[in-house]
N, C-alpha and C. Protein backbone atom coordinates (compact mmCIF):
# COMPACT_ATOMS: atom_id res chain seq x y z
N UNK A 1 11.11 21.05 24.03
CA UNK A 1 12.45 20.97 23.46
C UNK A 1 12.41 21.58 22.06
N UNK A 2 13.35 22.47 21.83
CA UNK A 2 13.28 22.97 20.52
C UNK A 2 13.95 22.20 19.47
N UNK A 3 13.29 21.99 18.21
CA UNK A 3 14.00 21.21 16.98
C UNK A 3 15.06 21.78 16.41
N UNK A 4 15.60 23.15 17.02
CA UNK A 4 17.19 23.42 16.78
C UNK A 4 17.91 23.00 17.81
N UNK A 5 17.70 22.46 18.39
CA UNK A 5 18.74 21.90 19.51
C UNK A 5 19.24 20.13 19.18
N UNK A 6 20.45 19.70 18.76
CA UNK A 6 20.74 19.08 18.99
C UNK A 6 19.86 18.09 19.11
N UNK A 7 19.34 17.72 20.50
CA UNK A 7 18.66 16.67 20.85
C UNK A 7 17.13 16.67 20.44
N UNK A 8 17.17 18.17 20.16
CA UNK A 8 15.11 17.77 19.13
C UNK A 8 15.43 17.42 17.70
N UNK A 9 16.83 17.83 17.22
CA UNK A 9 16.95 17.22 15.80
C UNK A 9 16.99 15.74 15.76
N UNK A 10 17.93 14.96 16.98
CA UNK A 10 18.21 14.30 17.19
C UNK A 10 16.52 12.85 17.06
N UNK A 11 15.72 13.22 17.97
CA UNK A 11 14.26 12.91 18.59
C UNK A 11 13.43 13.18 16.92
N UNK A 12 13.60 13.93 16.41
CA UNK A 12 12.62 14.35 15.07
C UNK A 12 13.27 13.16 14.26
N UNK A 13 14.67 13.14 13.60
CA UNK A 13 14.78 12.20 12.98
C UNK A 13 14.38 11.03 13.26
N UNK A 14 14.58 10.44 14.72
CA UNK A 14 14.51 9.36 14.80
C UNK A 14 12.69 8.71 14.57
N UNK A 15 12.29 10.04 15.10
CA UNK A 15 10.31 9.80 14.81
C UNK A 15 10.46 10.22 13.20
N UNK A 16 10.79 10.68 12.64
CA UNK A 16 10.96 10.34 10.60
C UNK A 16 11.30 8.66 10.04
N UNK A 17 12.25 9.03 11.05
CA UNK A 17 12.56 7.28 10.70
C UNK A 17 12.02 6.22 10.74
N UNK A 18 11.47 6.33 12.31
CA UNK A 18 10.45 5.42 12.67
C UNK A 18 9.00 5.20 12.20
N UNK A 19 8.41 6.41 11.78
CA UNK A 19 6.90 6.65 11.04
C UNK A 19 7.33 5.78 9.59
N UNK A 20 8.75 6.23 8.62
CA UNK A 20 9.00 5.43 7.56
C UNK A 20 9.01 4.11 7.86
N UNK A 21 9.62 3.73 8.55
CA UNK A 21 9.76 2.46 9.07
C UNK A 21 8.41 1.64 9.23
N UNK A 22 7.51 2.54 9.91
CA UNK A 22 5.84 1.74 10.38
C UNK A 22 5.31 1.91 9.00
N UNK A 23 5.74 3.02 7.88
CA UNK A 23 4.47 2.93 7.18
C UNK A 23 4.59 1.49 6.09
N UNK A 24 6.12 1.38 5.66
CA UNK A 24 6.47 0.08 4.92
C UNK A 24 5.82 -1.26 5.87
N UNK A 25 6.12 -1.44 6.96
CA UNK A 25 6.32 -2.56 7.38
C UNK A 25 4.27 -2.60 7.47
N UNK A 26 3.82 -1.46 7.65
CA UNK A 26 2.13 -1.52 8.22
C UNK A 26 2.03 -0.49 6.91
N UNK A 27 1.55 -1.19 5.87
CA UNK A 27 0.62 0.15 4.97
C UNK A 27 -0.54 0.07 4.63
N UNK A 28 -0.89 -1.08 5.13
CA UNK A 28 -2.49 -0.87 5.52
C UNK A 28 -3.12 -0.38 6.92
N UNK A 29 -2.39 0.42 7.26
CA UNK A 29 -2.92 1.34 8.42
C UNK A 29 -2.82 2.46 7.95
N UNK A 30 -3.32 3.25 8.44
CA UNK A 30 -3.51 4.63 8.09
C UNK A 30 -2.71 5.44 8.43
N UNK A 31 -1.96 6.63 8.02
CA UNK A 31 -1.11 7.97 8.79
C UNK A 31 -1.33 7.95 10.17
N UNK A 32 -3.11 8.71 10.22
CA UNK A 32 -2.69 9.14 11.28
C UNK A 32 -2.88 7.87 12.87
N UNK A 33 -3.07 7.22 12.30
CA UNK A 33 -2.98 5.47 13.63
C UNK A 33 -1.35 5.25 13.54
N UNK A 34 -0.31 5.68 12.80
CA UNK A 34 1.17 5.31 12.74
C UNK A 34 1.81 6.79 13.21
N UNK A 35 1.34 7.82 13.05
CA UNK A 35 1.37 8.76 14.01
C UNK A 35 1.08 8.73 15.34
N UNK A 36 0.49 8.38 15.62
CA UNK A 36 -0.40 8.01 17.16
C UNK A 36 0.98 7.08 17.80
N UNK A 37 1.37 5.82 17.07
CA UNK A 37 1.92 4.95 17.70
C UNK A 37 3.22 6.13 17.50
N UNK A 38 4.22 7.01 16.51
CA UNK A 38 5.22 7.14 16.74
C UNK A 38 5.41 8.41 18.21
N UNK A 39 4.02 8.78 18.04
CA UNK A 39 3.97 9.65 18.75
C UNK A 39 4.41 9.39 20.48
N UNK A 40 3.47 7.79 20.52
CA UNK A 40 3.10 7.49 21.81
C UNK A 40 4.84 6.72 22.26
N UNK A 41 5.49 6.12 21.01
CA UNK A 41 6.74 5.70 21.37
C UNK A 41 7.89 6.41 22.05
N UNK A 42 7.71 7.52 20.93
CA UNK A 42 9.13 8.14 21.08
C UNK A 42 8.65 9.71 22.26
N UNK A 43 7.38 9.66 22.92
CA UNK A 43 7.18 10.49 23.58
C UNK A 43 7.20 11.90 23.40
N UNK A 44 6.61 12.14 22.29
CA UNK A 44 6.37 13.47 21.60
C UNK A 44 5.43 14.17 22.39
N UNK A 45 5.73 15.03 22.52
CA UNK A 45 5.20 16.31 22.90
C UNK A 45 3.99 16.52 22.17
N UNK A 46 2.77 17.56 22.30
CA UNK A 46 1.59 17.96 21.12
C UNK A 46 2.56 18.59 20.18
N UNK A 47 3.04 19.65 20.77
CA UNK A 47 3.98 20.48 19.65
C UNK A 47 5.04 19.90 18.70
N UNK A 48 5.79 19.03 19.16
CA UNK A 48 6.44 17.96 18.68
C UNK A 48 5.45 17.26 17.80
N UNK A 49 4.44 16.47 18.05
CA UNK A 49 3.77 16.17 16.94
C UNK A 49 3.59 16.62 15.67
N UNK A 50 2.64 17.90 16.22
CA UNK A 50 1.72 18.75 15.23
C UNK A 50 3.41 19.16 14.51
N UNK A 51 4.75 19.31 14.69
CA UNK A 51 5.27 19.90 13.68
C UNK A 51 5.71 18.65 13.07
N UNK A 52 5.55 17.32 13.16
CA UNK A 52 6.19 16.15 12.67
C UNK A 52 5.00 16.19 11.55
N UNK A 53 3.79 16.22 11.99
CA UNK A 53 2.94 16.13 10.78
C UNK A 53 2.48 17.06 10.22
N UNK A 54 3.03 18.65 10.17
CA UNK A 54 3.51 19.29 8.92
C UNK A 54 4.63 18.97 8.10
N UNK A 55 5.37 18.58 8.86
CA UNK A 55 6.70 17.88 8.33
C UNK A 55 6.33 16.35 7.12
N UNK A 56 5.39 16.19 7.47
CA UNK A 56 5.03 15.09 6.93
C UNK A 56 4.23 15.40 5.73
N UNK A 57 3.30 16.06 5.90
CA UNK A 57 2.55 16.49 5.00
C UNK A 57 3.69 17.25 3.78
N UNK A 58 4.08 18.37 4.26
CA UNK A 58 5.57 18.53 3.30
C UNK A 58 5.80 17.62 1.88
N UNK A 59 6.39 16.72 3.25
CA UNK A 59 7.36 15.77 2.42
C UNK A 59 6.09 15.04 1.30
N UNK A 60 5.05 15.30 1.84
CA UNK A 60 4.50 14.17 0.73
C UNK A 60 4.01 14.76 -0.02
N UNK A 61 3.78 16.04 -0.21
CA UNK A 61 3.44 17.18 -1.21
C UNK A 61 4.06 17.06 -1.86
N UNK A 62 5.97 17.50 -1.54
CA UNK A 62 6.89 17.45 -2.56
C UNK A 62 6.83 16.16 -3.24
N UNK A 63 7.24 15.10 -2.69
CA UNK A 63 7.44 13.70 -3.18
C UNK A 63 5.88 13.45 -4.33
N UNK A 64 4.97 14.04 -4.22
CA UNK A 64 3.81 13.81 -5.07
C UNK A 64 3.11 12.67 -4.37
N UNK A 65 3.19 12.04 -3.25
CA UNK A 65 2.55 10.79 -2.27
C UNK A 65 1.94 11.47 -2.28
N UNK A 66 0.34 10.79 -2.01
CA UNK A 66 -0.86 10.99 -1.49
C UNK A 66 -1.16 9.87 -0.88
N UNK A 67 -1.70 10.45 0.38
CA UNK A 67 -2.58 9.24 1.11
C UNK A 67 -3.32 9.74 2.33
């Protein structure tokens, strides 16, 4: 599914949301174990992944997060 379509924008946010969501509620787990679970939830694709966690990495570059 492509992330310009509607329903991959749709599926990406909701795995943004949800990874934010796991990392507050679990931050003593690690990225990539809250990746794994958003992955395994919301039924991501490899490709779907691997661009959620450039997407991720991104965001935490800009934001100055490290972890």
């Amino acid at each position: 599914m492509s992330q310009n379509s509607p329903r991959g924008r749709d599926k990406f946010k909701r795995a943004v949301q949800y990874f934010s969501d796991m990392v507050e509620s679990h931050p003593q787990k690690s990225r990539i174990e809250l990746l794994q679970k958003v992955q395994l939830q919301l039924d991501l694709s490899p490709d779907e992944c691997e661009f959620l966690i450039k997407y991720l990495s991104n965001e935490a570059v800009m934001s100055g997060i490290k972890g």
